[in-house]
Protein backbone atom coordinates (compact mmCIF):
# COMPACT_ATOMS: atom_id res chain seq x y z
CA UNK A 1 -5.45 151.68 179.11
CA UNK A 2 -7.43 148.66 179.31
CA UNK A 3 -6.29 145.37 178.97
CA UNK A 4 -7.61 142.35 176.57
CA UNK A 5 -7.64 140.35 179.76
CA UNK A 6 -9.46 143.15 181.42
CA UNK A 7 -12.15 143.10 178.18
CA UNK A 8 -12.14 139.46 177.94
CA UNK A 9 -13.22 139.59 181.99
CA UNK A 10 -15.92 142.15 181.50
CA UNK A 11 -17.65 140.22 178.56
CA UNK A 12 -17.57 137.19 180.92
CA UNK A 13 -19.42 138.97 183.52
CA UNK A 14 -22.04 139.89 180.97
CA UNK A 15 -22.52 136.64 180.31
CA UNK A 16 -20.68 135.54 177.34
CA UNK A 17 -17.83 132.15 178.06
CA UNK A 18 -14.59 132.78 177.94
CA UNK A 19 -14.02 131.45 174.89
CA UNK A 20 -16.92 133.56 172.95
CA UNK A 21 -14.94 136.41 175.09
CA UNK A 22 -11.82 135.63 173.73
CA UNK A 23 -12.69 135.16 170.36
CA UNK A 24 -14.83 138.27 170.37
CA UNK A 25 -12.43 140.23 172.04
CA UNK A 26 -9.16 138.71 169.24
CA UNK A 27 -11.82 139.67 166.21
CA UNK A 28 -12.23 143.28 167.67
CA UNK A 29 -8.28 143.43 167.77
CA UNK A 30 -7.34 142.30 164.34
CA UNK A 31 -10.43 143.72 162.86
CA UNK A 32 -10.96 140.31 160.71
CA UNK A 33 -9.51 137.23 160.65
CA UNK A 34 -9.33 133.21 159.94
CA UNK A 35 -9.65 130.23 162.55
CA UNK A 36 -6.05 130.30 162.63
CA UNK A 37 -5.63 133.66 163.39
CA UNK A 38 -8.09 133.88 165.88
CA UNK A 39 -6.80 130.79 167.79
CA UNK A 40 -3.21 132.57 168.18
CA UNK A 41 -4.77 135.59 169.42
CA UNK A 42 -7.49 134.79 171.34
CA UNK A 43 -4.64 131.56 172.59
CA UNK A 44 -7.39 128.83 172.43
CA UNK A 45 -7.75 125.82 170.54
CA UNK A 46 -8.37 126.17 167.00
CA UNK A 47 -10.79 123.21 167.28
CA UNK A 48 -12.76 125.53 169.32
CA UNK A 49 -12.65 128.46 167.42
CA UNK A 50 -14.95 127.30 165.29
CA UNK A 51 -18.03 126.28 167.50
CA UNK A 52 -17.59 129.28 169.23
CA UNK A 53 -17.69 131.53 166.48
CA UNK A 54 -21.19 130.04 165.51
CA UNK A 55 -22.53 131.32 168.78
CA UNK A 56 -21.17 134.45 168.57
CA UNK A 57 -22.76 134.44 165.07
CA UNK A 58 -25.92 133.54 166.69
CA UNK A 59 -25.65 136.00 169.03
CA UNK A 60 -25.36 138.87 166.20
CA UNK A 61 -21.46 139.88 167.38
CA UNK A 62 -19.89 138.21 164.33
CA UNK A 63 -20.12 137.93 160.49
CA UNK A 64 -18.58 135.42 158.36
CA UNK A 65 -17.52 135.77 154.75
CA UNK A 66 -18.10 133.13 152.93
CA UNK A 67 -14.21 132.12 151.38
CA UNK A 68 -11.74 129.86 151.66
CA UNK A 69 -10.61 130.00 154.40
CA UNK A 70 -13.41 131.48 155.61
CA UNK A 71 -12.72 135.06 157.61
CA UNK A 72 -14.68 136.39 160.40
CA UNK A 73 -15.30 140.01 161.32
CA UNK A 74 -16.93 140.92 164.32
CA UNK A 75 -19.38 143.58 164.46
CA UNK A 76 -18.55 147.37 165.59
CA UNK A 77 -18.10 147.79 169.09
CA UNK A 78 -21.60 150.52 169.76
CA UNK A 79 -23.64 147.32 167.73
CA UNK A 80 -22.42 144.35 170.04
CA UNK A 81 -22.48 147.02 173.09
CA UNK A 82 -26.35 147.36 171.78
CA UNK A 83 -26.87 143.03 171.54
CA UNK A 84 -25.40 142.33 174.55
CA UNK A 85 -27.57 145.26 176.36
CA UNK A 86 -30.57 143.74 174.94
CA UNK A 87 -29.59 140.09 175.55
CA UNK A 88 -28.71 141.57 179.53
CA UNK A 89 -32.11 143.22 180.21
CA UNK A 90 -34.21 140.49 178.86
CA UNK A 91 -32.12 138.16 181.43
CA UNK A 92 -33.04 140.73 183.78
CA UNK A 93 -36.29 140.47 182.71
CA UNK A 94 -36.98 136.78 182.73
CA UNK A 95 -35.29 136.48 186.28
CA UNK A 96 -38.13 139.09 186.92
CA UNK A 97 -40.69 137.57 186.25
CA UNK A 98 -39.55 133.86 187.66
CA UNK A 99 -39.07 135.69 191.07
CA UNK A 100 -42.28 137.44 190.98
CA UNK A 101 -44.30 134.17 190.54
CA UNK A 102 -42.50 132.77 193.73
CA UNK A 103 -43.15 135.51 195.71
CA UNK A 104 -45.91 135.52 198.17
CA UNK A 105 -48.73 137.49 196.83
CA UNK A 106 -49.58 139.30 200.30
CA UNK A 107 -46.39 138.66 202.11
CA UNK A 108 -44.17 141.98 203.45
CA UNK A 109 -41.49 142.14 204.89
CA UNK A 110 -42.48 143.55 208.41
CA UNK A 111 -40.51 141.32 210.93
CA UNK A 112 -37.92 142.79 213.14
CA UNK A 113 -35.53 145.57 211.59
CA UNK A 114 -33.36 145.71 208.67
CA UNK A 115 -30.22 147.64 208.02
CA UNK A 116 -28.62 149.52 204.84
CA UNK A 117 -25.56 150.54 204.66
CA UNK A 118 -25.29 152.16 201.14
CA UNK A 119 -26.98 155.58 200.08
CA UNK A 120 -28.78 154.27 197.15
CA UNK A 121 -30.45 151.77 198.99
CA UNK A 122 -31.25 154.27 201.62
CA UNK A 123 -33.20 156.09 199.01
CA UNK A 124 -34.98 153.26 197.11
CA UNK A 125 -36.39 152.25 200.00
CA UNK A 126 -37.61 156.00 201.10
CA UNK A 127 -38.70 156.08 197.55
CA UNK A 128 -40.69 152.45 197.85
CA UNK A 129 -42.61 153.56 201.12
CA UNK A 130 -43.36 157.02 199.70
CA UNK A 131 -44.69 155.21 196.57
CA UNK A 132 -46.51 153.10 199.10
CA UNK A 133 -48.34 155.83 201.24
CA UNK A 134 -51.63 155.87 201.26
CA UNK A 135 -53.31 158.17 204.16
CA UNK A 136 -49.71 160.22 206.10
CA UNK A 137 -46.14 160.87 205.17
CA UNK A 138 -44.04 162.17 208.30
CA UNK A 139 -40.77 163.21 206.87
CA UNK A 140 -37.85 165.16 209.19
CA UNK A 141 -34.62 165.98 206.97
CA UNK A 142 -31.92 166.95 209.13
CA UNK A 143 -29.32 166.42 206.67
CA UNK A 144 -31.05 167.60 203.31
CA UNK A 145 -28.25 166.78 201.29
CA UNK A 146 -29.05 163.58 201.34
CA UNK A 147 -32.59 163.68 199.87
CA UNK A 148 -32.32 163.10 196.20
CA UNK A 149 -34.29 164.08 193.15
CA UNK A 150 -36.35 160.15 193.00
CA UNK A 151 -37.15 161.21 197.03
CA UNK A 152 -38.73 165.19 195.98
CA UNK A 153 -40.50 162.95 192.87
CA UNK A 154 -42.60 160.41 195.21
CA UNK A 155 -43.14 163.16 197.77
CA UNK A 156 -44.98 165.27 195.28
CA UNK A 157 -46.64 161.97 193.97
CA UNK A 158 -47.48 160.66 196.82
CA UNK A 159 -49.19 164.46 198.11
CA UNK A 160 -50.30 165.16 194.37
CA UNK A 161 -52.54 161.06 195.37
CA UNK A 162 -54.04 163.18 198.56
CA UNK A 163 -51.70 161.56 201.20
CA UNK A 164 -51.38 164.30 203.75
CA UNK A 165 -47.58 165.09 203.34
CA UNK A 166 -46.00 166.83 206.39
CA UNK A 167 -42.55 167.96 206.52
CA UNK A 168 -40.04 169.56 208.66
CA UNK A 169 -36.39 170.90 207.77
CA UNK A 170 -33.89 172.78 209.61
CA UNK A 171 -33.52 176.27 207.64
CA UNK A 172 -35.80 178.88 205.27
CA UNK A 173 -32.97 177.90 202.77
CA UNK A 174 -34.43 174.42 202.95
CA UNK A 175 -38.26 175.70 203.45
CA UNK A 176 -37.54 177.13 199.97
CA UNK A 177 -36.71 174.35 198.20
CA UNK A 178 -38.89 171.78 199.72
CA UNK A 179 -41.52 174.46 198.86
CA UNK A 180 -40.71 174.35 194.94
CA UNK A 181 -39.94 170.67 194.79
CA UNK A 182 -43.09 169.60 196.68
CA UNK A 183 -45.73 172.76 196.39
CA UNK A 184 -48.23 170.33 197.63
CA UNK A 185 -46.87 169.50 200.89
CA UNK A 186 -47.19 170.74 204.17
CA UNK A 187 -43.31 172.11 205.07
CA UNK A 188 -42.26 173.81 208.21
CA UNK A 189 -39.24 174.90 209.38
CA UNK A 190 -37.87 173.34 212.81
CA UNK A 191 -34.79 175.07 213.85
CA UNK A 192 -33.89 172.09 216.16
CA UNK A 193 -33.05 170.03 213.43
CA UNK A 194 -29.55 172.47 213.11
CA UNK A 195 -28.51 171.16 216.19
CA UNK A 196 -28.39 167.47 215.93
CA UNK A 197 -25.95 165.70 218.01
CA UNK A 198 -22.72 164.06 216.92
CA UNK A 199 -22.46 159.98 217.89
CA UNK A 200 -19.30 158.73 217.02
CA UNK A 201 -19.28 161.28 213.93
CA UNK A 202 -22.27 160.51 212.87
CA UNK A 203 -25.40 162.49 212.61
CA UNK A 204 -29.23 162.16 212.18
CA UNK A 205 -29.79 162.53 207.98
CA UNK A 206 -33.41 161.69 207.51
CA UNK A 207 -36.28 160.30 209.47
CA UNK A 208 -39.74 159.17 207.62
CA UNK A 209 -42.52 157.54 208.58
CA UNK A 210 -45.78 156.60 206.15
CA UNK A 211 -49.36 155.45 207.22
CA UNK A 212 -48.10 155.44 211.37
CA UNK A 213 -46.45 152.45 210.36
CA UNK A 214 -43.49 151.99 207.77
CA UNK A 215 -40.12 153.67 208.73
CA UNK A 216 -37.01 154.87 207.71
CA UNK A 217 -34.58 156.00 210.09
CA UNK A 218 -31.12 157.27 208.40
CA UNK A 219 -27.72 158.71 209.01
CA UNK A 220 -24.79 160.31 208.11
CA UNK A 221 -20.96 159.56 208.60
CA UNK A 222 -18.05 161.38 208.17
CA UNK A 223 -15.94 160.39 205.15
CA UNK A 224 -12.59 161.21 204.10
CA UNK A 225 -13.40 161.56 200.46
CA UNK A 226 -14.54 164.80 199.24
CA UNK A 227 -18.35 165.38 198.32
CA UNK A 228 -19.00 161.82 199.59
CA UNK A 229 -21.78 160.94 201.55
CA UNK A 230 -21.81 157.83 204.00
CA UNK A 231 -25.43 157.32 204.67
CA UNK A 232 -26.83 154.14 206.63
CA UNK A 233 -30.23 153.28 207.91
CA UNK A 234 -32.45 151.02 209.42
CA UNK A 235 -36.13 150.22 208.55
CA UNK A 236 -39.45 148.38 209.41
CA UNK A 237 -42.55 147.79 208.92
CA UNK A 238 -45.37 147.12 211.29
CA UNK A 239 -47.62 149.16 213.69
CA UNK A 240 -47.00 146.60 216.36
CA UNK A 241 -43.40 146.51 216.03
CA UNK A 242 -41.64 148.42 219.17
CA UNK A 243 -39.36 150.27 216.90
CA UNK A 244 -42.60 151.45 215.19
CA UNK A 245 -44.26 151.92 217.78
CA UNK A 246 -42.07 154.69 219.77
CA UNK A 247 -41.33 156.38 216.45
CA UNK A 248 -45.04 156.79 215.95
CA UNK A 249 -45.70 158.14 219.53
CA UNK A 250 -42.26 160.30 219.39
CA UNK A 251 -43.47 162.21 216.37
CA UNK A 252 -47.08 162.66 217.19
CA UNK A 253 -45.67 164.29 220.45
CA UNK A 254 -43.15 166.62 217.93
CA UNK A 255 -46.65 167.46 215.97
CA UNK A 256 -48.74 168.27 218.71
CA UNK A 257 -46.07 170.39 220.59
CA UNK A 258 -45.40 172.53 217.39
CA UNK A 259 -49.07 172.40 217.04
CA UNK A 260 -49.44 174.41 220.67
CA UNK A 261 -46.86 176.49 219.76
């Protein structure tokens, strides 16, 4: 069961002091309750309780009855789970917009490589090049377990736009489903993609490529945890980048090779 300490820590990390924590945390505990009440729960000065309790008031996690002593209630837990959404996002949101104005306008990111190392960064940034597509989309999916619903979305956005969407995978199994997740692409089924090799347990998961340039090169590693999936990658932009470069002529070799056969 979770701690007050362990509460008191969480409301910190959404922002809120420690003491506005504390005090919020003591008033959810004894439902309502004076200064003096809250000091010796919360364990902070009661000189403080009282400046605090005006923010939290502020803030819309508190009421306070008007008698003598006063008493202070805090709101129910789903309403100051609500506020301090709200008052998160909009943080969020101004940081937003304050990093957007610094940005350069036409800069990208296309020098040298970059690594991920988590899964869901794997796929935002599939998802961001998809998204950014404008003439091809090369995709080979080794591993399809790893493509995720947000991937199938901006593959049939990005063909549904008229960006000529070509993509391989290893089995009919997988034929089928690419077909009904993305009816507008163009999907074939490469049986060489079954027999990947193993490099120090890991394994080719997913290889794209968008407008000969932008690329996303991922794989798999074993994990010890069940239904877990380690997936890493590196990416780059750039026609002129080597990376880029081989990838491009590798693949057009692939296509024209299938295309003889």
């Amino acid at each position: 069961m979770p701690s007050a300490e362990e509460a008191v820590k969480t409301l910190e990390e959404l922002g809120l002091t420690e003491y506005e924590s504390r005090c919020l945390v003591a008033l959810v505990r004894i439902s309502k309750g004076t200064a003096k009440e809250i000091s010796q729960v919360a364990d902070i000065p009661r000189s403080r309780v009282y400046d605090t309790i005006e923010r939290l008031e502020r803030k819309g996690l508190v009421s306070v009855q008007q008698t003598e002593p006063r008493e202070y209630k805090a709101v129910s837990v789903e309403t100051a789970c609500r506020r301090l959404r709200e008052d998160f996002d909009s943080r969020i949101n101004a940081a937003e917009n304050a990093l957007g104005q610094l940005e350069e306008p036409d800069s990208r990111d296309d020098e040298g490589m970059w690594a991920i190392t988590q899964k869901e960064h794997v796929t935002e940034r599939v998802v961001r090049f998809l998204e950014e597509a404008e003439d091809t989309v090369r995709y080979l999916v080794p591993a399809t377990e790893v493509v995720e619903r947000e991937i199938f979305a901006a593959l049939e956005s990005a063909a549904d736009r008229g960006v000529d969407v070509y993509i391989e995978v290893p089995t009919e199994d997988d034929h089928e489903r690419f077909s009904e997740a993305v009816p507008s692409a163009g999907i074939v089924v490469a049986p060489d993609l079954q027999t990947t090799n193993n490099v120090q347990n890991e394994w080719p998961a997913q290889l794209l490529m968008t407008d000969q340039e932008a690329i996303v090169a991922a794989g798999i590693k074993e994990s010890e945890l069940p239904d877990v999936i380690n997936e890493m990658a590196v990416w780059t932009y750039g026609r002129d980048h080597g990376f880029a470069v081989w990838t491009r002529e590798l693949l057009d070799d692939r296509l024209a090779r299938r295309d003889e056969d």
